[in-house]
C-alpha atoms as a PDB file:
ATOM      1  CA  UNK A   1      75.514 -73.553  21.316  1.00  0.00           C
ATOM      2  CA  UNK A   2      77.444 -70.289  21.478  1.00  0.00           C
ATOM      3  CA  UNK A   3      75.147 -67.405  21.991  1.00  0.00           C
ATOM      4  CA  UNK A   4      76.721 -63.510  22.040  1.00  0.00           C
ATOM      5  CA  UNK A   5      75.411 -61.058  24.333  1.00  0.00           C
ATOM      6  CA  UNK A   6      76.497 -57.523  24.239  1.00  0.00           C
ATOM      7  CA  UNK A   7      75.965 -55.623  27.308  1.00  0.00           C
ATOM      8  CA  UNK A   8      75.620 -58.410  28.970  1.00  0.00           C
ATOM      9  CA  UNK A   9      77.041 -56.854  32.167  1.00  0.00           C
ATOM     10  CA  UNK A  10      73.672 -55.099  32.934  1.00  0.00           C
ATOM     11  CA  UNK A  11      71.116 -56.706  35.269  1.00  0.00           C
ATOM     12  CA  UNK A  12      69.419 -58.799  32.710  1.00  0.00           C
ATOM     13  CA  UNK A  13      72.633 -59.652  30.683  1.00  0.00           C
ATOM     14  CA  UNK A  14      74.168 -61.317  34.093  1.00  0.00           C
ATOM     15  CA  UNK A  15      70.859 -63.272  35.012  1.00  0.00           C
ATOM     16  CA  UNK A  16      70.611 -64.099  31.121  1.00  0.00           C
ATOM     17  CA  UNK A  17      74.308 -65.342  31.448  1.00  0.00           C
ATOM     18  CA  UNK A  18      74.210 -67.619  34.354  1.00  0.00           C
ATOM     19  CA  UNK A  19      70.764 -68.997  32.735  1.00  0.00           C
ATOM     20  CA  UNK A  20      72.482 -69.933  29.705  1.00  0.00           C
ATOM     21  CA  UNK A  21      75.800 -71.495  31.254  1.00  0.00           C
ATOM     22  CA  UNK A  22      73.297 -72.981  33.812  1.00  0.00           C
ATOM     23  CA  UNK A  23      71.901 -75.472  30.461  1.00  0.00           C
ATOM     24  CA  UNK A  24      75.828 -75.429  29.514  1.00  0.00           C
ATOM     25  CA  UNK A  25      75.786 -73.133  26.115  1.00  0.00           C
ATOM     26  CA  UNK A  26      78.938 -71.366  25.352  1.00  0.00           C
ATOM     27  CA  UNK A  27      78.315 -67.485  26.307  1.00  0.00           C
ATOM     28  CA  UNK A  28      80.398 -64.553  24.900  1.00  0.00           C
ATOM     29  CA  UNK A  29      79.904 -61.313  26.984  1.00  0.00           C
ATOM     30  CA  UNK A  30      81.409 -58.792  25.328  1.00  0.00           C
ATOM     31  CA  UNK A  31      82.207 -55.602  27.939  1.00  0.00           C
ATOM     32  CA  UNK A  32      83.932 -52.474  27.502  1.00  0.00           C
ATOM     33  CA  UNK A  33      86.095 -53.596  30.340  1.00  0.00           C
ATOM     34  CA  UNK A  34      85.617 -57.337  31.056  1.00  0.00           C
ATOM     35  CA  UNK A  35      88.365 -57.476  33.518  1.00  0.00           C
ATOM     36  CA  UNK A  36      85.981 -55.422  36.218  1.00  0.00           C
ATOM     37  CA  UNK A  37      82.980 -58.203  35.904  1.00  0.00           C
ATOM     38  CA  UNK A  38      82.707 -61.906  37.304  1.00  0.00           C
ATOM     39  CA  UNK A  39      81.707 -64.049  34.971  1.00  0.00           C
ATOM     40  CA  UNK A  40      80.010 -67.615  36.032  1.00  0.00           C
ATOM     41  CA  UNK A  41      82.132 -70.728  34.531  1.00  0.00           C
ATOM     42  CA  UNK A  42      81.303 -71.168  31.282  1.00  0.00           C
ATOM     43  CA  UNK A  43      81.067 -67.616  30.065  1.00  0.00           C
ATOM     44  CA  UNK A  44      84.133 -65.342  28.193  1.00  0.00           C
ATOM     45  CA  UNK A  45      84.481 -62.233  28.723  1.00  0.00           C
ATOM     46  CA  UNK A  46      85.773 -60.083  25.174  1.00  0.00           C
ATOM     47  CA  UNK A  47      86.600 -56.613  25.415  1.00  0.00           C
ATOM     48  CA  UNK A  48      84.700 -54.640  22.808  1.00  0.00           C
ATOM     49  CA  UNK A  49      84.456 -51.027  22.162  1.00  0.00           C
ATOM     50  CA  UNK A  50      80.568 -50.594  22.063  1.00  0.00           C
ATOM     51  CA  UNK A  51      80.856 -49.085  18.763  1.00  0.00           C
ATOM     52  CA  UNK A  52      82.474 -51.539  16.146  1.00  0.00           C
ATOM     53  CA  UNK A  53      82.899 -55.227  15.775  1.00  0.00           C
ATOM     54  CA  UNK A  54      86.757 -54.769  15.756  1.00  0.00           C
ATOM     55  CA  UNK A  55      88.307 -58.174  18.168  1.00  0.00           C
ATOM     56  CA  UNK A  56      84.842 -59.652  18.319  1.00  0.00           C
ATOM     57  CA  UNK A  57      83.286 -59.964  14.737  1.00  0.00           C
ATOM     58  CA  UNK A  58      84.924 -63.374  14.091  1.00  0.00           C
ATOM     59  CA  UNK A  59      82.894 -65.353  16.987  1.00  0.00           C
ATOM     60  CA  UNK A  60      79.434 -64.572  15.327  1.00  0.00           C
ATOM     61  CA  UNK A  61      80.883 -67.130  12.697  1.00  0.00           C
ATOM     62  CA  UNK A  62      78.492 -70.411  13.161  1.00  0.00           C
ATOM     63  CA  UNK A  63      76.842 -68.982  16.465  1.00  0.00           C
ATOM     64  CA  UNK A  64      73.692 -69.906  17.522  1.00  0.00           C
ATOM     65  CA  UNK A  65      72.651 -66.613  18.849  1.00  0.00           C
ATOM     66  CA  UNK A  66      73.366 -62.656  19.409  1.00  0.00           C
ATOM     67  CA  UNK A  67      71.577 -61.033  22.015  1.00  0.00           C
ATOM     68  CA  UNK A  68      71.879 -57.198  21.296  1.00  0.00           C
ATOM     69  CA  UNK A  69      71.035 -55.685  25.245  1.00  0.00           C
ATOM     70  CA  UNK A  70      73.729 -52.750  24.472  1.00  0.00           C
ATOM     71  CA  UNK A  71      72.596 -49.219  24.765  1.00  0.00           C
ATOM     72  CA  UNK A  72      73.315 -46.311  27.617  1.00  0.00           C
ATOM     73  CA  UNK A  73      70.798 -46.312  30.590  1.00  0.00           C
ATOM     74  CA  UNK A  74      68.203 -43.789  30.050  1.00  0.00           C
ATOM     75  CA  UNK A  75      66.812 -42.610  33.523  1.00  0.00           C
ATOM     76  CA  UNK A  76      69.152 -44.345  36.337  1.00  0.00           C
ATOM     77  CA  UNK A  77      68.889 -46.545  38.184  1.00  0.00           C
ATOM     78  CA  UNK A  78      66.412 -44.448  40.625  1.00  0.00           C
ATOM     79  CA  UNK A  79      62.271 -43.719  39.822  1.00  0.00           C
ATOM     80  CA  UNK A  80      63.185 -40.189  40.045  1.00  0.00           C
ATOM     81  CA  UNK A  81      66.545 -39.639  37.262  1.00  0.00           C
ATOM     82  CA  UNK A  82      69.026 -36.659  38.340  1.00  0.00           C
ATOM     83  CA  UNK A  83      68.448 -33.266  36.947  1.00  0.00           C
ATOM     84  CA  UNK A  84      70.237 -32.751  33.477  1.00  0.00           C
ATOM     85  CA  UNK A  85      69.954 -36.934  32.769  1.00  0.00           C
ATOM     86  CA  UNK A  86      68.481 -35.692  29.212  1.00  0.00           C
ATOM     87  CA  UNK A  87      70.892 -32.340  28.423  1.00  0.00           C
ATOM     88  CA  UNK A  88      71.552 -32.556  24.406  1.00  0.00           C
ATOM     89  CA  UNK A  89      74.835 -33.985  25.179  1.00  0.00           C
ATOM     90  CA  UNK A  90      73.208 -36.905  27.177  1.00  0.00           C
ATOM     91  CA  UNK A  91      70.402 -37.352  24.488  1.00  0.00           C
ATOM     92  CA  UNK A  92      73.321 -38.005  22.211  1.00  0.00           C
ATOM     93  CA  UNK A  93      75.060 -40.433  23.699  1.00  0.00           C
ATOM     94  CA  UNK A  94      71.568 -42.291  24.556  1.00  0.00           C
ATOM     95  CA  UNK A  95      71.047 -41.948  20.676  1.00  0.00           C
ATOM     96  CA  UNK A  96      74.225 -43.016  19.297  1.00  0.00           C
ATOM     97  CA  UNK A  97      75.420 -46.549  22.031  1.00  0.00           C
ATOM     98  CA  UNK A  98      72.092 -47.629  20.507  1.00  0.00           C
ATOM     99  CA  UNK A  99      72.623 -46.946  17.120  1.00  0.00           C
ATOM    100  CA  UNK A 100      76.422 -48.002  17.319  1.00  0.00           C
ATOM    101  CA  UNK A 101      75.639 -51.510  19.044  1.00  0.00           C
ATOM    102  CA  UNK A 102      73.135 -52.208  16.206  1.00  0.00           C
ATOM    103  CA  UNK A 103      75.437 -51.008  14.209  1.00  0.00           C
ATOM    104  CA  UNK A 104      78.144 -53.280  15.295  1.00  0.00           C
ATOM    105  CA  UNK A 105      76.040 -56.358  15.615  1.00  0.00           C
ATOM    106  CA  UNK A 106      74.784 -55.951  11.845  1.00  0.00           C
ATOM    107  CA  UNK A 107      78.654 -55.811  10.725  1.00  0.00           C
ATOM    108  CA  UNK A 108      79.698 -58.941  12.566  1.00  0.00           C
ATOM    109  CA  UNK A 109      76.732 -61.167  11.114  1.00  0.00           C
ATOM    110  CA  UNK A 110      77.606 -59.318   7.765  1.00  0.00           C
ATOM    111  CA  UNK A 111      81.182 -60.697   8.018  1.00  0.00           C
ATOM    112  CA  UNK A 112      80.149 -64.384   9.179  1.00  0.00           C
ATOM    113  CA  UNK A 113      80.703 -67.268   6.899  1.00  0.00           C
ATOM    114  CA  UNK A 114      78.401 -69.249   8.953  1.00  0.00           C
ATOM    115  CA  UNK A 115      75.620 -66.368  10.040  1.00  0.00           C
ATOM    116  CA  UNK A 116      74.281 -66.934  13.352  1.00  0.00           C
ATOM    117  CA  UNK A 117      70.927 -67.927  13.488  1.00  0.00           C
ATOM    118  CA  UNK A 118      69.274 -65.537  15.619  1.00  0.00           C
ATOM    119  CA  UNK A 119      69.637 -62.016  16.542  1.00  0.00           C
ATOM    120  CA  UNK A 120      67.852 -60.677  19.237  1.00  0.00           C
ATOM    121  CA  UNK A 121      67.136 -57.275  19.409  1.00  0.00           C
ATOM    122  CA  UNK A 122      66.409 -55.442  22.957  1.00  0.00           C
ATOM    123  CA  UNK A 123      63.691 -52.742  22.701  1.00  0.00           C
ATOM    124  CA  UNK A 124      61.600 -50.523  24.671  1.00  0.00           C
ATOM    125  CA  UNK A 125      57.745 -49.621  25.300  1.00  0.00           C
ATOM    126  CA  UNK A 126      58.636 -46.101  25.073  1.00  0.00           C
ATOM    127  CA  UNK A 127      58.600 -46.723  21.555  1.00  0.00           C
ATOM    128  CA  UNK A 128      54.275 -46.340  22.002  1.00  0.00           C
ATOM    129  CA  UNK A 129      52.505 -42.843  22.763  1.00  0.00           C
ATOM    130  CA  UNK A 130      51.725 -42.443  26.302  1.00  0.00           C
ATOM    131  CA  UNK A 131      47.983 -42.959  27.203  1.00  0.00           C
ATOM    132  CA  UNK A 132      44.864 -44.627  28.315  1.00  0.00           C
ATOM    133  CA  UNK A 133      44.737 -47.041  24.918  1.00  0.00           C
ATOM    134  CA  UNK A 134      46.072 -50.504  25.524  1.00  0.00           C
ATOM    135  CA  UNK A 135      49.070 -50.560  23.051  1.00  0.00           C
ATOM    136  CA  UNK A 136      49.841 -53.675  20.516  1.00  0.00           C
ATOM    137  CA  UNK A 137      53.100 -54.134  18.270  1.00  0.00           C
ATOM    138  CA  UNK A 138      50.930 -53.135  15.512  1.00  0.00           C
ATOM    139  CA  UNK A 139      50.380 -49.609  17.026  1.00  0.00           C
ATOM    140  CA  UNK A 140      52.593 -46.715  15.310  1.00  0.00           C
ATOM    141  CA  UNK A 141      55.410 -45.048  17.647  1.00  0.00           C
ATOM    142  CA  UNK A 142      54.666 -42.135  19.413  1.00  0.00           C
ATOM    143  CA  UNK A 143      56.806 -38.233  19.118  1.00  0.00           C
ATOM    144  CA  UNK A 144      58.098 -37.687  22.435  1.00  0.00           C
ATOM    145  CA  UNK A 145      61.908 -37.736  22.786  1.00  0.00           C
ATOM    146  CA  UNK A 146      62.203 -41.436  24.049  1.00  0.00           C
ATOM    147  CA  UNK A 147      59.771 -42.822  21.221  1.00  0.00           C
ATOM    148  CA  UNK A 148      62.220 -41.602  18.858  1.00  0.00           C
ATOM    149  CA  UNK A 149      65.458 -42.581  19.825  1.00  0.00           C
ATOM    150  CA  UNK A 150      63.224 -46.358  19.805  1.00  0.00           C
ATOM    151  CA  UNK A 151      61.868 -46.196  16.335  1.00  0.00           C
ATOM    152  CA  UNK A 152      65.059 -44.196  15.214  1.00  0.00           C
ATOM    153  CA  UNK A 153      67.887 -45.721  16.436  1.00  0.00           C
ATOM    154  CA  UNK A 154      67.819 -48.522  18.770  1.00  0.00           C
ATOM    155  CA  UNK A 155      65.385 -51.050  16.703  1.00  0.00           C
ATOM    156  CA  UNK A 156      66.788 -50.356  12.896  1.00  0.00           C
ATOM    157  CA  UNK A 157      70.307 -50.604  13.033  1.00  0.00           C
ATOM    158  CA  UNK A 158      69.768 -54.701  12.919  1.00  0.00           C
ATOM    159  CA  UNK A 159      67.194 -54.890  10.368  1.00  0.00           C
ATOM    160  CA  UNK A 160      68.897 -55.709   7.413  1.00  0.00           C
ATOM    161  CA  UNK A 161      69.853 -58.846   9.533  1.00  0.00           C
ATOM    162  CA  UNK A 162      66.782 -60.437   7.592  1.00  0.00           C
ATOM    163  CA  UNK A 163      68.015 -60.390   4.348  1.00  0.00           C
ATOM    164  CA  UNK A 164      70.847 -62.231   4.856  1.00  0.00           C
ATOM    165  CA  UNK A 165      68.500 -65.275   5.943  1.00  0.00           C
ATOM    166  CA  UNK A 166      68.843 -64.267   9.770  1.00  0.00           C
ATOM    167  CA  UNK A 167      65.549 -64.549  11.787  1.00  0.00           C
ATOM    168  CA  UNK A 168      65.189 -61.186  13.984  1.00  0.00           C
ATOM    169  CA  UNK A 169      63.203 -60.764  16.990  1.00  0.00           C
ATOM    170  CA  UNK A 170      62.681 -57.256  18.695  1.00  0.00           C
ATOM    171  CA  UNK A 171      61.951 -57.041  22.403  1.00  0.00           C
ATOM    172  CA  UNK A 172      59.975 -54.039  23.178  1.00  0.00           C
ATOM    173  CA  UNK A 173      60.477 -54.295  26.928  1.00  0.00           C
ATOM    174  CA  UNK A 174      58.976 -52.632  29.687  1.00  0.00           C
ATOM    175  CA  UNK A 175      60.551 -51.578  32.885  1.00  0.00           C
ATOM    176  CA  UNK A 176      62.248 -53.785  35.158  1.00  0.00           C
ATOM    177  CA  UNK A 177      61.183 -54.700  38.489  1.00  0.00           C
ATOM    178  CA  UNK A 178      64.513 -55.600  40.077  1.00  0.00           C
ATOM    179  CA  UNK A 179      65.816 -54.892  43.496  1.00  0.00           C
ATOM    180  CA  UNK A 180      69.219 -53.805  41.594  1.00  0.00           C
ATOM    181  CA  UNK A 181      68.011 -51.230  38.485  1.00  0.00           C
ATOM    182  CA  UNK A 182      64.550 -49.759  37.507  1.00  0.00           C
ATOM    183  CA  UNK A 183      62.138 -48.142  39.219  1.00  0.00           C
ATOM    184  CA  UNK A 184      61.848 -50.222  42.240  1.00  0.00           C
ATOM    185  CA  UNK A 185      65.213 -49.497  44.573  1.00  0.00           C
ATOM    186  CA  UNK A 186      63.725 -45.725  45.115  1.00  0.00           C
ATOM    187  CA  UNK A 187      60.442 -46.662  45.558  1.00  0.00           C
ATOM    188  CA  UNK A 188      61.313 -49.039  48.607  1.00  0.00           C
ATOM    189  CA  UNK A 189      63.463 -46.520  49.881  1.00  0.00           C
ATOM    190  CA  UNK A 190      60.438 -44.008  49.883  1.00  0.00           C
ATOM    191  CA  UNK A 191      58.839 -46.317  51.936  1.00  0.00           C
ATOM    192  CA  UNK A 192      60.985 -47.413  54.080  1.00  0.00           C
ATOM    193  CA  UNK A 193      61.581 -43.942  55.470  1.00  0.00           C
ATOM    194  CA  UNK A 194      57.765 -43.258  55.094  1.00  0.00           C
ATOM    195  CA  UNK A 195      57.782 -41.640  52.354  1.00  0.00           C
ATOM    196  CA  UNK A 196      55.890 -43.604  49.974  1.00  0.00           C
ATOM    197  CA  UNK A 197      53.152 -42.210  47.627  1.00  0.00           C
ATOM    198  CA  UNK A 198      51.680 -41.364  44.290  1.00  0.00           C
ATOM    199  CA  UNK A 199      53.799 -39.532  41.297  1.00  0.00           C
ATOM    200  CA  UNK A 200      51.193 -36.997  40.092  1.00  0.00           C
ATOM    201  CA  UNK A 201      47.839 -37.538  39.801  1.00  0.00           C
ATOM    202  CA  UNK A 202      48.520 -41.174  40.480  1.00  0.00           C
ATOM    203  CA  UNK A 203      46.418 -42.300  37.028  1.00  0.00           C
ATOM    204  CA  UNK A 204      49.208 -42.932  34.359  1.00  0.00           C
ATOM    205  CA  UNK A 205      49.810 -46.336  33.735  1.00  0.00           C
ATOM    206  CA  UNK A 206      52.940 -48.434  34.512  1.00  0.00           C
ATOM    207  CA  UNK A 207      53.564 -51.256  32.641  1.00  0.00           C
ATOM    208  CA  UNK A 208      56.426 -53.499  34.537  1.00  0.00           C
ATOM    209  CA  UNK A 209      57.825 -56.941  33.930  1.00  0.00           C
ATOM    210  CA  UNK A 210      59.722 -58.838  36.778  1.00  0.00           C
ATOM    211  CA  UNK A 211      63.311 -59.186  35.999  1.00  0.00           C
ATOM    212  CA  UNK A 212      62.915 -62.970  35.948  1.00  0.00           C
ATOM    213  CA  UNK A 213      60.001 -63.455  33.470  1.00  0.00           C
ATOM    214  CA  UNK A 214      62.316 -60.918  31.464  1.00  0.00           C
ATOM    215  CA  UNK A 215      65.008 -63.369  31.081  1.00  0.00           C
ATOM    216  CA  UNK A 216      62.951 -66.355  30.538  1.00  0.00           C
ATOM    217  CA  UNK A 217      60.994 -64.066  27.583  1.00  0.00           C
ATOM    218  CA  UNK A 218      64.382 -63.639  25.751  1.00  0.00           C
ATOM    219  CA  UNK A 219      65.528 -67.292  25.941  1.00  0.00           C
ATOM    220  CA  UNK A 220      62.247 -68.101  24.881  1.00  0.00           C
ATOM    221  CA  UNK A 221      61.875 -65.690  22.442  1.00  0.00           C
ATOM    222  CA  UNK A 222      65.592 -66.244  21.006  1.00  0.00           C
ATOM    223  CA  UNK A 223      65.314 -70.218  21.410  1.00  0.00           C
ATOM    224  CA  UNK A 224      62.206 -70.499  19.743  1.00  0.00           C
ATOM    225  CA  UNK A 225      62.151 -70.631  15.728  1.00  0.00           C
ATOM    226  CA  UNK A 226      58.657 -69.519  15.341  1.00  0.00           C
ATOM    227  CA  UNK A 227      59.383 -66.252  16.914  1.00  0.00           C
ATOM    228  CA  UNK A 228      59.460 -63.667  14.334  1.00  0.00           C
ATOM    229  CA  UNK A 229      59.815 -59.684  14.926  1.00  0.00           C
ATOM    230  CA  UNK A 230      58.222 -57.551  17.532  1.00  0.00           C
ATOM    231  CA  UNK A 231      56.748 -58.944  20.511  1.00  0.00           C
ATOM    232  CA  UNK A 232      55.807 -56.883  23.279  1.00  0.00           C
ATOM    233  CA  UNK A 233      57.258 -58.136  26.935  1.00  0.00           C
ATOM    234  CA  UNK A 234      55.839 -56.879  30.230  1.00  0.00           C
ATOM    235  CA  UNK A 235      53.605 -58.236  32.413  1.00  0.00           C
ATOM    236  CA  UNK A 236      49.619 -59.301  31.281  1.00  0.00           C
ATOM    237  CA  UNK A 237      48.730 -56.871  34.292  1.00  0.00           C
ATOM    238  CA  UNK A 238      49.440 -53.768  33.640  1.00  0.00           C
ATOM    239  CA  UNK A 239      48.852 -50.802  37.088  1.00  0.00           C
ATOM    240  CA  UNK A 240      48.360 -47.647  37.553  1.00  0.00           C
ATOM    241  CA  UNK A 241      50.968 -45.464  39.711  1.00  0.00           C
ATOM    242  CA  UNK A 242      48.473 -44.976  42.128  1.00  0.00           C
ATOM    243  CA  UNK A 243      48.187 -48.621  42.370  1.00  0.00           C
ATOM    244  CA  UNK A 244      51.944 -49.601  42.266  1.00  0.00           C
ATOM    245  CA  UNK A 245      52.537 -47.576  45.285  1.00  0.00           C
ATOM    246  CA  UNK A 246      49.419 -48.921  46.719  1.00  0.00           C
ATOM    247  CA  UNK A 247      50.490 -52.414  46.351  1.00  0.00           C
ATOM    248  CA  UNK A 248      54.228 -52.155  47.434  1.00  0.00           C
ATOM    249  CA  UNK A 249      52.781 -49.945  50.440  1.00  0.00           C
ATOM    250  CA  UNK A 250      50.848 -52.688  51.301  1.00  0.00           C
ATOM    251  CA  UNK A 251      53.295 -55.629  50.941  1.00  0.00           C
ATOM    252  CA  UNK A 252      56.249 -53.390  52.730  1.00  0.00           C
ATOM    253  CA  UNK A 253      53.404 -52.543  55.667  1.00  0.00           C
ATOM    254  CA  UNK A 254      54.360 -49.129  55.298  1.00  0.00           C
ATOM    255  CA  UNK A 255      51.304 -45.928  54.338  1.00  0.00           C
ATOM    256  CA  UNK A 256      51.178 -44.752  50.988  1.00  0.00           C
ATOM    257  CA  UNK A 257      50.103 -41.266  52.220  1.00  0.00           C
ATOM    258  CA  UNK A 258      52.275 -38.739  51.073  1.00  0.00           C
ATOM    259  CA  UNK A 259      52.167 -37.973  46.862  1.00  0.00           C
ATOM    260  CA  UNK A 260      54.605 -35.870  44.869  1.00  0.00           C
ATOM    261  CA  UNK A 261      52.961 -33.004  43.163  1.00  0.00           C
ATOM    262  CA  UNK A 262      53.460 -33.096  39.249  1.00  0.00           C
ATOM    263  CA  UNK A 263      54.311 -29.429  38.799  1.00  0.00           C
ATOM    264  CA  UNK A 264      57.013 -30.567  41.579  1.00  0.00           C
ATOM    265  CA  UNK A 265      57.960 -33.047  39.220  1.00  0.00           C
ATOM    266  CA  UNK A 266      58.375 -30.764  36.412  1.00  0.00           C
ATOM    267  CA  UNK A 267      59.632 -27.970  38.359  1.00  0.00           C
ATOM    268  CA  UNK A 268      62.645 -30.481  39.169  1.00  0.00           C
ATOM    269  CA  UNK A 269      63.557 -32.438  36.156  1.00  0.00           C
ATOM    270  CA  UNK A 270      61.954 -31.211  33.429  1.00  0.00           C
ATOM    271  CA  UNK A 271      61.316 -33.204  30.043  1.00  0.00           C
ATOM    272  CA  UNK A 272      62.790 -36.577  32.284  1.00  0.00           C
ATOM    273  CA  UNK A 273      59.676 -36.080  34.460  1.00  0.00           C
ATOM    274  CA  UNK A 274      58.073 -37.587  31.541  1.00  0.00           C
ATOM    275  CA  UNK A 275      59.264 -41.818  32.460  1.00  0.00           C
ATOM    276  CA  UNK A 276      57.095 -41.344  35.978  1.00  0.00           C
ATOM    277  CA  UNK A 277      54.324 -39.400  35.045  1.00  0.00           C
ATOM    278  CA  UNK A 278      53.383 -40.976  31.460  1.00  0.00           C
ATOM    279  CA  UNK A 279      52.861 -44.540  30.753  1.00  0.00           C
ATOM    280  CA  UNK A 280      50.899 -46.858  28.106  1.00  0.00           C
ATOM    281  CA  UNK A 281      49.159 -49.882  29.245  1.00  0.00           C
ATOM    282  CA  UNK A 282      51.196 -52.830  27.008  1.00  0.00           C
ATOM    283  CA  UNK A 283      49.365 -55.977  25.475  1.00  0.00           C
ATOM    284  CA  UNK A 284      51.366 -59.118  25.552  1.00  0.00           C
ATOM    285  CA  UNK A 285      48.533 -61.127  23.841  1.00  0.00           C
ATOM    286  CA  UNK A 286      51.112 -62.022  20.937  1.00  0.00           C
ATOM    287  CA  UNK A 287      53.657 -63.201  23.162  1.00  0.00           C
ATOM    288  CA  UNK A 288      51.287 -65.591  25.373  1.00  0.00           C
ATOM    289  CA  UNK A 289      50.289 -66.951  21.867  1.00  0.00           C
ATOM    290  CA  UNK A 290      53.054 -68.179  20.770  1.00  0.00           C
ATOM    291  CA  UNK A 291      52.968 -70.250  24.196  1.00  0.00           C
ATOM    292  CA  UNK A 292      54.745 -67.913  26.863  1.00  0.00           C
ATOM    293  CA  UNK A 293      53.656 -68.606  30.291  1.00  0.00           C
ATOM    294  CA  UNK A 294      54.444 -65.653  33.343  1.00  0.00           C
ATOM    295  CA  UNK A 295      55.545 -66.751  36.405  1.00  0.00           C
ATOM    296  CA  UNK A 296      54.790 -63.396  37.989  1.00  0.00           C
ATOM    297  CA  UNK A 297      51.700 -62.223  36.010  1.00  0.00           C
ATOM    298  CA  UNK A 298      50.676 -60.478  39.368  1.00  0.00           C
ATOM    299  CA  UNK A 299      52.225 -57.091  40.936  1.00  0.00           C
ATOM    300  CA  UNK A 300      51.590 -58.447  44.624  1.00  0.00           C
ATOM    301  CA  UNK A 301      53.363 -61.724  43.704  1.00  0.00           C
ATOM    302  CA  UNK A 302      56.167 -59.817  41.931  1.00  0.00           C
ATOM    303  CA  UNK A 303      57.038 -57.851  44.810  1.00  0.00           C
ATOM    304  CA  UNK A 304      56.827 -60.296  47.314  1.00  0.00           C
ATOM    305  CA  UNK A 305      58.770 -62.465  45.683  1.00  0.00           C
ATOM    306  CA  UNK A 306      61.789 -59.704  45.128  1.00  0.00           C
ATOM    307  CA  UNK A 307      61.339 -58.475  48.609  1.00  0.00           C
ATOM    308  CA  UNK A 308      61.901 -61.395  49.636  1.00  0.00           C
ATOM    309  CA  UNK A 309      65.123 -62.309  47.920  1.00  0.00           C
END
């Protein structure tokens, strides 16, 4: 089956690549400039533009799947983003490579004779308030900045995809524990020049999902026809900061002595201090029910298991 995954150079668009060629589907990574990535055997790089479906639309005709993973990076690749990472100009272009990939993914199953079956829709937890309440898909988006450009502009652009007899499933994901993106890479850095300690007051939650489970959730998620709209996809064990650091103190050998004040936070970035110092515990219980099984349910596990690689 021929499955179509825009920004499929990212992290979770290369393990979701070689996963898929792995089972031997036909996999269509479309890149703004495929000639700088390696793909595995069995996977074609296209050259798109992020914006349209101009020199792509035609291979949605009778495929199986497209994975929509397209959208700028909104905080780095570090737990603490650079100064200025939300300016207007950067809240723009957050806005619009979200809105445009939706955009362009709605136009190519538009202009299918034979629509693809699927389209998977990448999403984010931001999309909830931040808080103590344990959030479900049912729960209404919250105001800040990052809530909006979810419920605004990343999940609508594909809608429509339903009434053309496409089933739709949006991902609301939650961060990625990954040795390459995410929060993670600083953090072990912290501590591995002893460094390591709470953001803050240490309380907000931190829902996280390891990179692998995150992969496995869209295949199964994409794969299975019972799957319908939003499902929620972190981890069943949700921490608290304080506990994160805790944990990957613990598993690195290393103290977890030395916090960063929030006004310190605030002081330096600003509104961005906001994806380290808020957080929403996530419920997953609609996900495990339609038969999703975690192979790293556990934060200790997690970690181990990616410091370890």
């Amino acid at each position: 089956m021929r499955y179509i995954i825009t920004g499929g150079s990212g992290t979770i668009g290369r393990r979701l690549t070689e996963s898929l060629v792995a089972d031997g589907h036909e996999v269509v990574v479309l890149s703004r400039n495929p000639a700088q990535h390696q793909f595995p055997a069995g996977a074609q790089g296209v050259k798109w533009d992020a914006a349209t479906s101009a020199g792509w639309g035609h291979l949605a005709d009778g495929a199986f799947a497209l994975i929509n993973l397209a959208g700028e990076i909104i905080g780095g690749s570090t737990v603490i983003p650079l100064p200025g990472t939300w300016s207007d100009e950067r809240k723009k272009v957050i806005r619009e490579s979200r809105l445009q990939a939706g955009q362009a993914v709605m136009a190519a199953v538009e202009s299918a004779a034979v629509k693809p079956q699927v389209v998977f829709q990448m999403s984010g937890i931001d999309y909830y308030p931040h808080g103590d309440k344990s959030v479900t898909e049912e729960d209404e988006p919250g105001s800040q900045f990052l809530a909006g450009v979810v419920a605004d502009y990343w999940e609508p652009p594909t809608a429509a995809v339903e009434a053309l007899g496409v089933r739709r499933v949006v991902a609301r994901t939650a961060p990625l524990l990954s040795l390459e993106t995410g929060p993670l890479p600083a953090s072990v850095l912290q501590f591995k020049l002893f460094a390591g300690g709470r953001l803050g007051s240490g309380k907000q939650w931190f829902s996280w999902i390891h990179a692998e489970d995150a992969v496995r959730a869209i295949r199964f998620l994409t794969d299975n026809e019972a799957a319908h709209g939003v499902y929620n996809v972190a981890s069943p064990n949700p921490v608290t900061n304080e506990e994160f650091t805790r944990t990957l103190g613990r598993v690195m050998g290393r103290p977890s002595i030395l916090p960063v004040p929030e006004f310190a936070l605030k002081l330096l970035l600003g509104e961005v201090a906001a994806l380290v110092l808020e957080g929403r515990p996530v419920s997953v219980k609609k996900l495990q029910a339609l038969g999703f099984e975690f192979r790293f349910p556990a934060l200790e596990a997690a970690l181990i298991d990616l410091l370890n690689e």
